[in-house]
PDB file of N, CA and C in Angstrom:
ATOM      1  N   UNK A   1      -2.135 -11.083  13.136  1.00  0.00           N
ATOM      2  CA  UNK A   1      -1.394 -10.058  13.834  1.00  0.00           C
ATOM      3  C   UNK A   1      -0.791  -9.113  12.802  1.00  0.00           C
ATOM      4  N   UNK A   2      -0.852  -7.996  13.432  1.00  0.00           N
ATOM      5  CA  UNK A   2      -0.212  -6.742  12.092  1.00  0.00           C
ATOM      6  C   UNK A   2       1.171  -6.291  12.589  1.00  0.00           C
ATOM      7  N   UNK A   3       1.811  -6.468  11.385  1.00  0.00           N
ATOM      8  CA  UNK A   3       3.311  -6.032  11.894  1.00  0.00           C
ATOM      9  C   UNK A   3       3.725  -5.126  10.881  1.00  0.00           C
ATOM     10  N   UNK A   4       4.318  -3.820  11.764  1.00  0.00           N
ATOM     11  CA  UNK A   4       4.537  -2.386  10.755  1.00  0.00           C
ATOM     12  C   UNK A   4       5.724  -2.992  10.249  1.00  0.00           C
ATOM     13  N   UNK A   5       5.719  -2.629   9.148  1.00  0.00           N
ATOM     14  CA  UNK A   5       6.717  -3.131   8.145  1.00  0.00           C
ATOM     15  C   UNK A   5       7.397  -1.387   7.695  1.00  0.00           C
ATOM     16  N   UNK A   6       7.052  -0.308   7.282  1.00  0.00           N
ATOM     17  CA  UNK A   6       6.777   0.839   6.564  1.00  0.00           C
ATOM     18  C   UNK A   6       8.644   0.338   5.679  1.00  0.00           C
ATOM     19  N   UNK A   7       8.400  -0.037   4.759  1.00  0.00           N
ATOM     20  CA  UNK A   7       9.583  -0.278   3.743  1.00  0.00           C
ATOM     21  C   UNK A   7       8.885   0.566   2.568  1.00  0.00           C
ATOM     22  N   UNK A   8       9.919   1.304   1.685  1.00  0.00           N
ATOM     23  CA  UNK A   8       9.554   1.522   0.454  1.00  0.00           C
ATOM     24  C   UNK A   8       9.528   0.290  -0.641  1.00  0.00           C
ATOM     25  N   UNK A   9       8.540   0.638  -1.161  1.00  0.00           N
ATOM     26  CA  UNK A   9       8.684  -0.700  -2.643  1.00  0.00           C
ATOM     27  C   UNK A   9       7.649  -0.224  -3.505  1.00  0.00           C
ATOM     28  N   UNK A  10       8.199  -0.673  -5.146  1.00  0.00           N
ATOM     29  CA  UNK A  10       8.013  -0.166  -6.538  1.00  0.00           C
ATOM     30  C   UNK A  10       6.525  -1.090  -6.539  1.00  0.00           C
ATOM     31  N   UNK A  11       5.633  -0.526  -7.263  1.00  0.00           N
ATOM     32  CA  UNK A  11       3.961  -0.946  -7.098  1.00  0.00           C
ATOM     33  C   UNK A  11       3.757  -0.747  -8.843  1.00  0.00           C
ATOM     34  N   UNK A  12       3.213  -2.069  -9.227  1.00  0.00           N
ATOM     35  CA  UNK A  12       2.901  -1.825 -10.172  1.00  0.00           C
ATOM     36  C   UNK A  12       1.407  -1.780 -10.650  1.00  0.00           C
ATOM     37  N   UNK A  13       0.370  -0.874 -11.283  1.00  0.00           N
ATOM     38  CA  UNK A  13      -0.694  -0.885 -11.456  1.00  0.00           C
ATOM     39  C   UNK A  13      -1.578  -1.308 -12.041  1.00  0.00           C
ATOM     40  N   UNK A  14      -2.935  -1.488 -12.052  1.00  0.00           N
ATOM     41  CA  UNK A  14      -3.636  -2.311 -13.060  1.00  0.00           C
ATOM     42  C   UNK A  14      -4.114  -1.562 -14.024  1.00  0.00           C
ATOM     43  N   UNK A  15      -4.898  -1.877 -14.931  1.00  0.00           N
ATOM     44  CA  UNK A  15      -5.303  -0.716 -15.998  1.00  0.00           C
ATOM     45  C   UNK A  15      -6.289  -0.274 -15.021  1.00  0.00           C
ATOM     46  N   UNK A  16      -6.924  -0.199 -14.000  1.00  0.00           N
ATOM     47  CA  UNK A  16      -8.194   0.188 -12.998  1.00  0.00           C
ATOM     48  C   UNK A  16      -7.406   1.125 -12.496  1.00  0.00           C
ATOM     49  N   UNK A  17      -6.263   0.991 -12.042  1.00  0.00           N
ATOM     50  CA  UNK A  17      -5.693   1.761 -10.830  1.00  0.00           C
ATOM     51  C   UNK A  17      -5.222   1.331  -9.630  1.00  0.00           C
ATOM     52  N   UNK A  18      -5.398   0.156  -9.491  1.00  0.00           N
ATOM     53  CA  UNK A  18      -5.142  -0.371  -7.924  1.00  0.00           C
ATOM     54  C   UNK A  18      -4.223  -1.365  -8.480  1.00  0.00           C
ATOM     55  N   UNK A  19      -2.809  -1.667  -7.243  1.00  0.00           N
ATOM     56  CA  UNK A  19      -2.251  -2.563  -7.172  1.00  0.00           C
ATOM     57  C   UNK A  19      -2.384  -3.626  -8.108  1.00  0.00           C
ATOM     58  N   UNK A  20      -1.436  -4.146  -9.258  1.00  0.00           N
ATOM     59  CA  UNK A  20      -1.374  -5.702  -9.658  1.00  0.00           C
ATOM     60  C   UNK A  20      -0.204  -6.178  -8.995  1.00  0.00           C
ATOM     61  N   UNK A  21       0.500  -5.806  -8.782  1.00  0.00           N
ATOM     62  CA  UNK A  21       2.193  -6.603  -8.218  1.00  0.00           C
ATOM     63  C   UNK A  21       2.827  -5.318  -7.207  1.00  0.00           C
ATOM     64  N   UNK A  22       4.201  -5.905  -6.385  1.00  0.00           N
ATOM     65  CA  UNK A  22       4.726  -5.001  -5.634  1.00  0.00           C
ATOM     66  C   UNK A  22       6.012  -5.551  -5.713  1.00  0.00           C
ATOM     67  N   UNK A  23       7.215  -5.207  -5.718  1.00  0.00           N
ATOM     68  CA  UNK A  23       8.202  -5.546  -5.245  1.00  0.00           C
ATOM     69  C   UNK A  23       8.848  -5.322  -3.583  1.00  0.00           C
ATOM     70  N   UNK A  24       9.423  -6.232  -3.084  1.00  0.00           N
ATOM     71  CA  UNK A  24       9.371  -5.770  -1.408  1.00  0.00           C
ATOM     72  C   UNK A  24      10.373  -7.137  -1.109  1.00  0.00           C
ATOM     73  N   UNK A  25      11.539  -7.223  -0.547  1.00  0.00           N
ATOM     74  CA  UNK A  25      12.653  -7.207  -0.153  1.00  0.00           C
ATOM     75  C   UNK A  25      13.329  -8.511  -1.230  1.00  0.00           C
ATOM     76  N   UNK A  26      13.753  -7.768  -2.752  1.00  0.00           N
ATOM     77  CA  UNK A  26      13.949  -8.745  -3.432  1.00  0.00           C
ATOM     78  C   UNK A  26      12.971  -9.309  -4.663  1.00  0.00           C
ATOM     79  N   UNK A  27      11.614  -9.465  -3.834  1.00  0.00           N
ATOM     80  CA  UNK A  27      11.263 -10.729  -4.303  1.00  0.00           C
ATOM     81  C   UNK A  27       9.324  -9.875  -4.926  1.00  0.00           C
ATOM     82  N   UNK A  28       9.148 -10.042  -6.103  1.00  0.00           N
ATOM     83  CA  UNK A  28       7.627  -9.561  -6.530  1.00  0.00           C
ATOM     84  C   UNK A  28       6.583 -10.344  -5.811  1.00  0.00           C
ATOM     85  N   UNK A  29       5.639  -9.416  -5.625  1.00  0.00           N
ATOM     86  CA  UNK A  29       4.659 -10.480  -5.014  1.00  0.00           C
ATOM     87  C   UNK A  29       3.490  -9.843  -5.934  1.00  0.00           C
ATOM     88  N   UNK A  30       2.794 -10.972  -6.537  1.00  0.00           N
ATOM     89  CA  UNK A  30       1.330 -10.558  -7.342  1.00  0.00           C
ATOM     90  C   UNK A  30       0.076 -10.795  -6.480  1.00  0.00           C
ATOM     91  N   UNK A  31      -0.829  -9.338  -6.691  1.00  0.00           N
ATOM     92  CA  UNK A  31      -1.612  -9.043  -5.977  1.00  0.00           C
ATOM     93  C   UNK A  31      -2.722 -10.142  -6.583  1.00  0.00           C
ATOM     94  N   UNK A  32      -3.410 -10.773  -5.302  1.00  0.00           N
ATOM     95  CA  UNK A  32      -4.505 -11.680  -5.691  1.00  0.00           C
ATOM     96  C   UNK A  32      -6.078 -11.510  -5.646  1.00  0.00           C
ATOM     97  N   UNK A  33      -6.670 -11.623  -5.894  1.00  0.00           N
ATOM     98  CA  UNK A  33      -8.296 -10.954  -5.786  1.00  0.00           C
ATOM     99  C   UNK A  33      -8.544  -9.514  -6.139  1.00  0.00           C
ATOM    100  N   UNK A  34      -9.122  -9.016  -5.315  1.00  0.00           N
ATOM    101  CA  UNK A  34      -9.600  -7.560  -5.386  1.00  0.00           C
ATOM    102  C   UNK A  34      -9.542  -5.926  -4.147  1.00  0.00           C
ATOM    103  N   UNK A  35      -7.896  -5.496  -5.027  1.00  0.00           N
ATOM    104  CA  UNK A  35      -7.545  -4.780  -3.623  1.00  0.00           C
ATOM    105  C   UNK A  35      -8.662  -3.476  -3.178  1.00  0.00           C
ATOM    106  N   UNK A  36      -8.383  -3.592  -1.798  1.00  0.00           N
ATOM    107  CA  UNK A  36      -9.719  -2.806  -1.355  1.00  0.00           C
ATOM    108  C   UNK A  36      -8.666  -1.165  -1.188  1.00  0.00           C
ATOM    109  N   UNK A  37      -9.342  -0.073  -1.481  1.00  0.00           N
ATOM    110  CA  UNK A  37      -8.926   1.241  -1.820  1.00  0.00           C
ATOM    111  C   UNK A  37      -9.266   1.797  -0.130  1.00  0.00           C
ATOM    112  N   UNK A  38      -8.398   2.530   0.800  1.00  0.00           N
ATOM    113  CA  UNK A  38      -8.732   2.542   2.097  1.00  0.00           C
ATOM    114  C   UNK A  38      -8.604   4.329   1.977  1.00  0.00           C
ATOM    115  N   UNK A  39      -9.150   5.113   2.487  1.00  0.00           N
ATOM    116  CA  UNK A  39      -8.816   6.110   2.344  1.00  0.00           C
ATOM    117  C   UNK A  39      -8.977   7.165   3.906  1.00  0.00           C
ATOM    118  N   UNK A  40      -8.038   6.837   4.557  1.00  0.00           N
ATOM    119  CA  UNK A  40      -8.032   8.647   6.128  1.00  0.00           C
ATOM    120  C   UNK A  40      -8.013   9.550   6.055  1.00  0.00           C
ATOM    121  N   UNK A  41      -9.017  10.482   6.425  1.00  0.00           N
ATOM    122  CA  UNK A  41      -9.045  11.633   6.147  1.00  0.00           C
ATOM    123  C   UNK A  41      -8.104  12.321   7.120  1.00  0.00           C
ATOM    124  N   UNK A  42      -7.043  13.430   7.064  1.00  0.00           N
ATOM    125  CA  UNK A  42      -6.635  14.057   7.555  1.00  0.00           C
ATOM    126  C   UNK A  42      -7.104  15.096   8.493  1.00  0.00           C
ATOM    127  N   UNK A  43      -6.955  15.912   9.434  1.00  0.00           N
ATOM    128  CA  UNK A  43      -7.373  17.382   9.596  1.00  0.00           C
ATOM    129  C   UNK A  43      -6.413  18.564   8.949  1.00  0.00           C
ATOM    130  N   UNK A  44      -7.179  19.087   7.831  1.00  0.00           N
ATOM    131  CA  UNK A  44      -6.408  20.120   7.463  1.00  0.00           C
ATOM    132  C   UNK A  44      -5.629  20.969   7.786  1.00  0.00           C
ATOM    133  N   UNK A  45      -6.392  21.483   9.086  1.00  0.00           N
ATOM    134  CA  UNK A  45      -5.739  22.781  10.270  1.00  0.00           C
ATOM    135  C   UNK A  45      -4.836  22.023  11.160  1.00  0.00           C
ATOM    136  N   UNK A  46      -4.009  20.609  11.233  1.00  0.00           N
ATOM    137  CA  UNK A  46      -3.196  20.296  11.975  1.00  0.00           C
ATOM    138  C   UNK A  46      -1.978  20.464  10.949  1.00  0.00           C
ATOM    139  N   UNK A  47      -0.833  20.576  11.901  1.00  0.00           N
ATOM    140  CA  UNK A  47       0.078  20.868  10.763  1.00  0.00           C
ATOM    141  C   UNK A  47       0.721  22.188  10.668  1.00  0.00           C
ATOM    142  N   UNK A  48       1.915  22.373  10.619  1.00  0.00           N
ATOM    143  CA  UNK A  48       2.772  23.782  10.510  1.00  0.00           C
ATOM    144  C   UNK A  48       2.275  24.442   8.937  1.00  0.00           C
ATOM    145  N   UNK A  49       1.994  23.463   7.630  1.00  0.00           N
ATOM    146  CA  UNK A  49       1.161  23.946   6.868  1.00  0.00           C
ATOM    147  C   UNK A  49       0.121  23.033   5.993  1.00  0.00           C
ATOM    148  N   UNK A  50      -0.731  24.002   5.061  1.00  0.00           N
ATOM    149  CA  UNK A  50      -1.528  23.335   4.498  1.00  0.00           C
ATOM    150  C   UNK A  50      -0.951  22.093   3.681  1.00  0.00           C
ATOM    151  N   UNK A  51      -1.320  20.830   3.843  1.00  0.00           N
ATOM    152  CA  UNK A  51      -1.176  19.271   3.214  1.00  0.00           C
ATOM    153  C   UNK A  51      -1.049  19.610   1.432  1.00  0.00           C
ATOM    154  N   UNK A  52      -0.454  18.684   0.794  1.00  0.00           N
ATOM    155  CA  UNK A  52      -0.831  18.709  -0.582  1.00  0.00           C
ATOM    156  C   UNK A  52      -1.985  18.043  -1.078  1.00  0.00           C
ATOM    157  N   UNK A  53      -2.663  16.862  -0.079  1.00  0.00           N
ATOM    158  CA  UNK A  53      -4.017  16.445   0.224  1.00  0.00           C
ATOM    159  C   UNK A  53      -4.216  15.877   1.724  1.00  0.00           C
ATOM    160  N   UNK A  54      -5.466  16.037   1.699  1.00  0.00           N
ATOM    161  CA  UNK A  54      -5.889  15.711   2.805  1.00  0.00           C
ATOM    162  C   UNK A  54      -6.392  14.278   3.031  1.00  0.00           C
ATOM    163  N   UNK A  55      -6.049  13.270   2.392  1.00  0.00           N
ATOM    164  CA  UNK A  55      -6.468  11.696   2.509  1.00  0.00           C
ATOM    165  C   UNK A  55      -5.097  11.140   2.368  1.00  0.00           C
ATOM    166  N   UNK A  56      -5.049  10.367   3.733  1.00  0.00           N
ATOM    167  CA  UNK A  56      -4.272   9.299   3.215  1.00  0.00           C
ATOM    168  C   UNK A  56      -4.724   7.956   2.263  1.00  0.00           C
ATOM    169  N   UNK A  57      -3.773   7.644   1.033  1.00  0.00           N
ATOM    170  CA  UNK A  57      -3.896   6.424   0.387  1.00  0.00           C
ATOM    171  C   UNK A  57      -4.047   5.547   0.588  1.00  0.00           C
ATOM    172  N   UNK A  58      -4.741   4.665   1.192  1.00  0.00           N
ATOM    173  CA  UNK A  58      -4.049   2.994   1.311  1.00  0.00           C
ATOM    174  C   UNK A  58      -4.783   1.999   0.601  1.00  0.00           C
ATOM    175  N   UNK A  59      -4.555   0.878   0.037  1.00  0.00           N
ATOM    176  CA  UNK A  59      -4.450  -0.250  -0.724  1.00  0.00           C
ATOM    177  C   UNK A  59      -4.160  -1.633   0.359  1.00  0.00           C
ATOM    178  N   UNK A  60      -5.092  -2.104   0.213  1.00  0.00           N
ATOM    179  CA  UNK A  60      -5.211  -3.306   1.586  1.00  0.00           C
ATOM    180  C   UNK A  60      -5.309  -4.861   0.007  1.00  0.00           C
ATOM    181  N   UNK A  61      -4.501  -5.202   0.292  1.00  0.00           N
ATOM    182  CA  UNK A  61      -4.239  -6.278  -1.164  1.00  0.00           C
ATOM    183  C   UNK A  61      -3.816  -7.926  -0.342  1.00  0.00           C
ATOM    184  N   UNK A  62      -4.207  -8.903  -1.264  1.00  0.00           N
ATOM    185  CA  UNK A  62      -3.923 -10.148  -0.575  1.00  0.00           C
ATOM    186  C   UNK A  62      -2.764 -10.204  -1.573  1.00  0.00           C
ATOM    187  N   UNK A  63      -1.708 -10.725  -1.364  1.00  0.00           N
ATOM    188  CA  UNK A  63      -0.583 -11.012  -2.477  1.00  0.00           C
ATOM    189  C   UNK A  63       0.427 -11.986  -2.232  1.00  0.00           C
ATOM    190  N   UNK A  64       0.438 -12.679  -3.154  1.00  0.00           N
ATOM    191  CA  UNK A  64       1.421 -13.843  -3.122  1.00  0.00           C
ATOM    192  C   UNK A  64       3.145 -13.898  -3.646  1.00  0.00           C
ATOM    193  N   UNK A  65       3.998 -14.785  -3.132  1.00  0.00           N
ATOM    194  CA  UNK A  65       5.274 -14.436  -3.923  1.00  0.00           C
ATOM    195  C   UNK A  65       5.517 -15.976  -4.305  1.00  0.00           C
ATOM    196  N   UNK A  66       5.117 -15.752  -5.598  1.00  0.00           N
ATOM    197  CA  UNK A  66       5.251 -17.156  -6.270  1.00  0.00           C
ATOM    198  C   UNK A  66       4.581 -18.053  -5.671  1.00  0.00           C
ATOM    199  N   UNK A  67       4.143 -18.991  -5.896  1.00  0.00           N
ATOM    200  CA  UNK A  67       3.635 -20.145  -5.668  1.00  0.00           C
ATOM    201  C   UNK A  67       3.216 -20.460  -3.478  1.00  0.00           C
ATOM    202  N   UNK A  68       3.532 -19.806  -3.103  1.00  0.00           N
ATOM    203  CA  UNK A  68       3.498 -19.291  -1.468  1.00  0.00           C
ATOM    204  C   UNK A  68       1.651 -18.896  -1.570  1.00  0.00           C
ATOM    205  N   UNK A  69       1.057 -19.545  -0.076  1.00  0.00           N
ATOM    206  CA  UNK A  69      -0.139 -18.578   0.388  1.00  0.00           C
ATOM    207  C   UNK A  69       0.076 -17.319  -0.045  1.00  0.00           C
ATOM    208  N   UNK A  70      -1.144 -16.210   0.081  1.00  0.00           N
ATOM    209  CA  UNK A  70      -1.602 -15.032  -0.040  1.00  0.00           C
ATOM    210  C   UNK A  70      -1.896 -14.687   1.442  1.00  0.00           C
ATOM    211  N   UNK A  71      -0.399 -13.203   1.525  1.00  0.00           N
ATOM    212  CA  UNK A  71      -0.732 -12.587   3.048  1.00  0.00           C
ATOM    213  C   UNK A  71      -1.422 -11.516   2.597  1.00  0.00           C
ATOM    214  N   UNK A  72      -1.720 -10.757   3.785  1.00  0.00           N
ATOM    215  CA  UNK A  72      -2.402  -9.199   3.657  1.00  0.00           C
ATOM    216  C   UNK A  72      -1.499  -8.621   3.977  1.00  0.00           C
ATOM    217  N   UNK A  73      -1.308  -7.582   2.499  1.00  0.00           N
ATOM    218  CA  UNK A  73      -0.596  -6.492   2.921  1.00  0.00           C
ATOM    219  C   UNK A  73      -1.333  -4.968   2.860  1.00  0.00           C
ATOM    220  N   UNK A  74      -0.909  -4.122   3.639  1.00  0.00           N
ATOM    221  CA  UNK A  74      -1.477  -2.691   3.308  1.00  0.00           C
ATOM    222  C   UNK A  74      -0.447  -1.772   2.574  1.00  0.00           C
ATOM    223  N   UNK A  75      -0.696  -1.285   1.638  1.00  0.00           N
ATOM    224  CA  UNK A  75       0.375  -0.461   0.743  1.00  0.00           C
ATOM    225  C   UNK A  75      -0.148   1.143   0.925  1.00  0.00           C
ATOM    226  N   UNK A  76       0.629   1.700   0.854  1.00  0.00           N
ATOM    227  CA  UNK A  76       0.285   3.233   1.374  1.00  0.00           C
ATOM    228  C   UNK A  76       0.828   4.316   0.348  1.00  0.00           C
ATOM    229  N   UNK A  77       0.175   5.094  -1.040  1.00  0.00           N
ATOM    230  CA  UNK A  77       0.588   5.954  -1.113  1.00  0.00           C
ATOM    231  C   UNK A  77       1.203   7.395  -0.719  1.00  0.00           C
ATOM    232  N   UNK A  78       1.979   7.409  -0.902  1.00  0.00           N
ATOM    233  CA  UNK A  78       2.724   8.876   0.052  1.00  0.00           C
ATOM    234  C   UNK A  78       2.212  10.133  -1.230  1.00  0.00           C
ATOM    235  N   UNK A  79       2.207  11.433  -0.268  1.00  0.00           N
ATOM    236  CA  UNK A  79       2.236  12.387  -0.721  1.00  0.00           C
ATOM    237  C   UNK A  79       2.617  12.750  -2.364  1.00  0.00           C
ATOM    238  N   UNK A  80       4.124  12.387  -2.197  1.00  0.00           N
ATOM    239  CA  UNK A  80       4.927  12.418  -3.345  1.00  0.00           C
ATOM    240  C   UNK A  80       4.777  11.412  -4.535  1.00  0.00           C
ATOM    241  N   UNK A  81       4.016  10.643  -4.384  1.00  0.00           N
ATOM    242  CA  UNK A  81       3.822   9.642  -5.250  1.00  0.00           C
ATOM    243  C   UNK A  81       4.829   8.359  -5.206  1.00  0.00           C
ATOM    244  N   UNK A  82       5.410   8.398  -4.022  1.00  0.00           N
ATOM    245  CA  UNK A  82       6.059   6.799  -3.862  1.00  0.00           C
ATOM    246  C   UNK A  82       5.387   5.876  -2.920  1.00  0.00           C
ATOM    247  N   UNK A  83       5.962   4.939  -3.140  1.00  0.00           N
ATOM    248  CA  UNK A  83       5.051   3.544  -2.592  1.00  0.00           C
ATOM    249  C   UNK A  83       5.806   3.411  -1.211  1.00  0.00           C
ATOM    250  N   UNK A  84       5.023   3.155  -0.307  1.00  0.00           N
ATOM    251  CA  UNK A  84       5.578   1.939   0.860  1.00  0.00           C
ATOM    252  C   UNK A  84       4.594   0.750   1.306  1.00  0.00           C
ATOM    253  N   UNK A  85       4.936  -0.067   1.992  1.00  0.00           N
ATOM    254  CA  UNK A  85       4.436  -1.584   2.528  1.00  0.00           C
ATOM    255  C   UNK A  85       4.545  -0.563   3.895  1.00  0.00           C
ATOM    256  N   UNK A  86       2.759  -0.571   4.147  1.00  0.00           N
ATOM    257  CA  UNK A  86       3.071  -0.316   5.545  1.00  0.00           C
ATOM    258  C   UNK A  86       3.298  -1.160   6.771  1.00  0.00           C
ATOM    259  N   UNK A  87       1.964  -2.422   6.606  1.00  0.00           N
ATOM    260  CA  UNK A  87       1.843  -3.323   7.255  1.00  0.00           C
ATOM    261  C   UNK A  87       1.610  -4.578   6.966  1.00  0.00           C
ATOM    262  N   UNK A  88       2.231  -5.597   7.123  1.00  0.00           N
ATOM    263  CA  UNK A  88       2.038  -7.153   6.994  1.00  0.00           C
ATOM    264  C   UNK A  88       0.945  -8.066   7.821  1.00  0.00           C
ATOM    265  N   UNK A  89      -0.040  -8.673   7.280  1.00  0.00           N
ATOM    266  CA  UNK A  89      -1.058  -9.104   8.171  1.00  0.00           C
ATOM    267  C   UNK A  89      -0.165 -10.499   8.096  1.00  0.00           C
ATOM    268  N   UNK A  90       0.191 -10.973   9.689  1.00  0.00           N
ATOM    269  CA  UNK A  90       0.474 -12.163   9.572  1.00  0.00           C
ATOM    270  C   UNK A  90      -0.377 -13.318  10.498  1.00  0.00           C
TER     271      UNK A  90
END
């Protein structure tokens, strides 16, 4: 079951580019396997104005917090270059 979470949290990267760790209420969680790069395309012409891009980011990662199973999380770059946890696969 997916539960919107949309919290901001600090993402740290791999030398590739995608997700190695996240921080999210407190506590780091290290990303496990191989996060998958998700990308929505926008419509340009919606919108009072032109986007600064037209794809949304997302990062679909299995990640653990310490010694705990590996949930699915989806991480979502924003526009501005900050992180949020959009959704928790539970």
């Amino acid at each position: 079951m997916a539960v919107v979470v949309d919290d901001p949290v600090s993402v740290s990267l791999s030398a590739t580019g995608g997700p190695s760790s996240f921080m999210w209420d407190r506590f780091e969680h290290h990303v496990v396997g191989q996060p998958r790069a998700l990308f929505r395309r926008l419509p340009w012409w919606q919108g009072e104005v032109s986007p600064a891009r037209i794809d949304i980011e997302t990062w679909r990662v299995d990640a653990a917090r310490g010694d705990e199973e590996p949930v699915r999380y989806d991480l979502r770059r924003n526009v501005d270059g900050r992180w949020s946890l959009a959704v928790a696969w539970t």
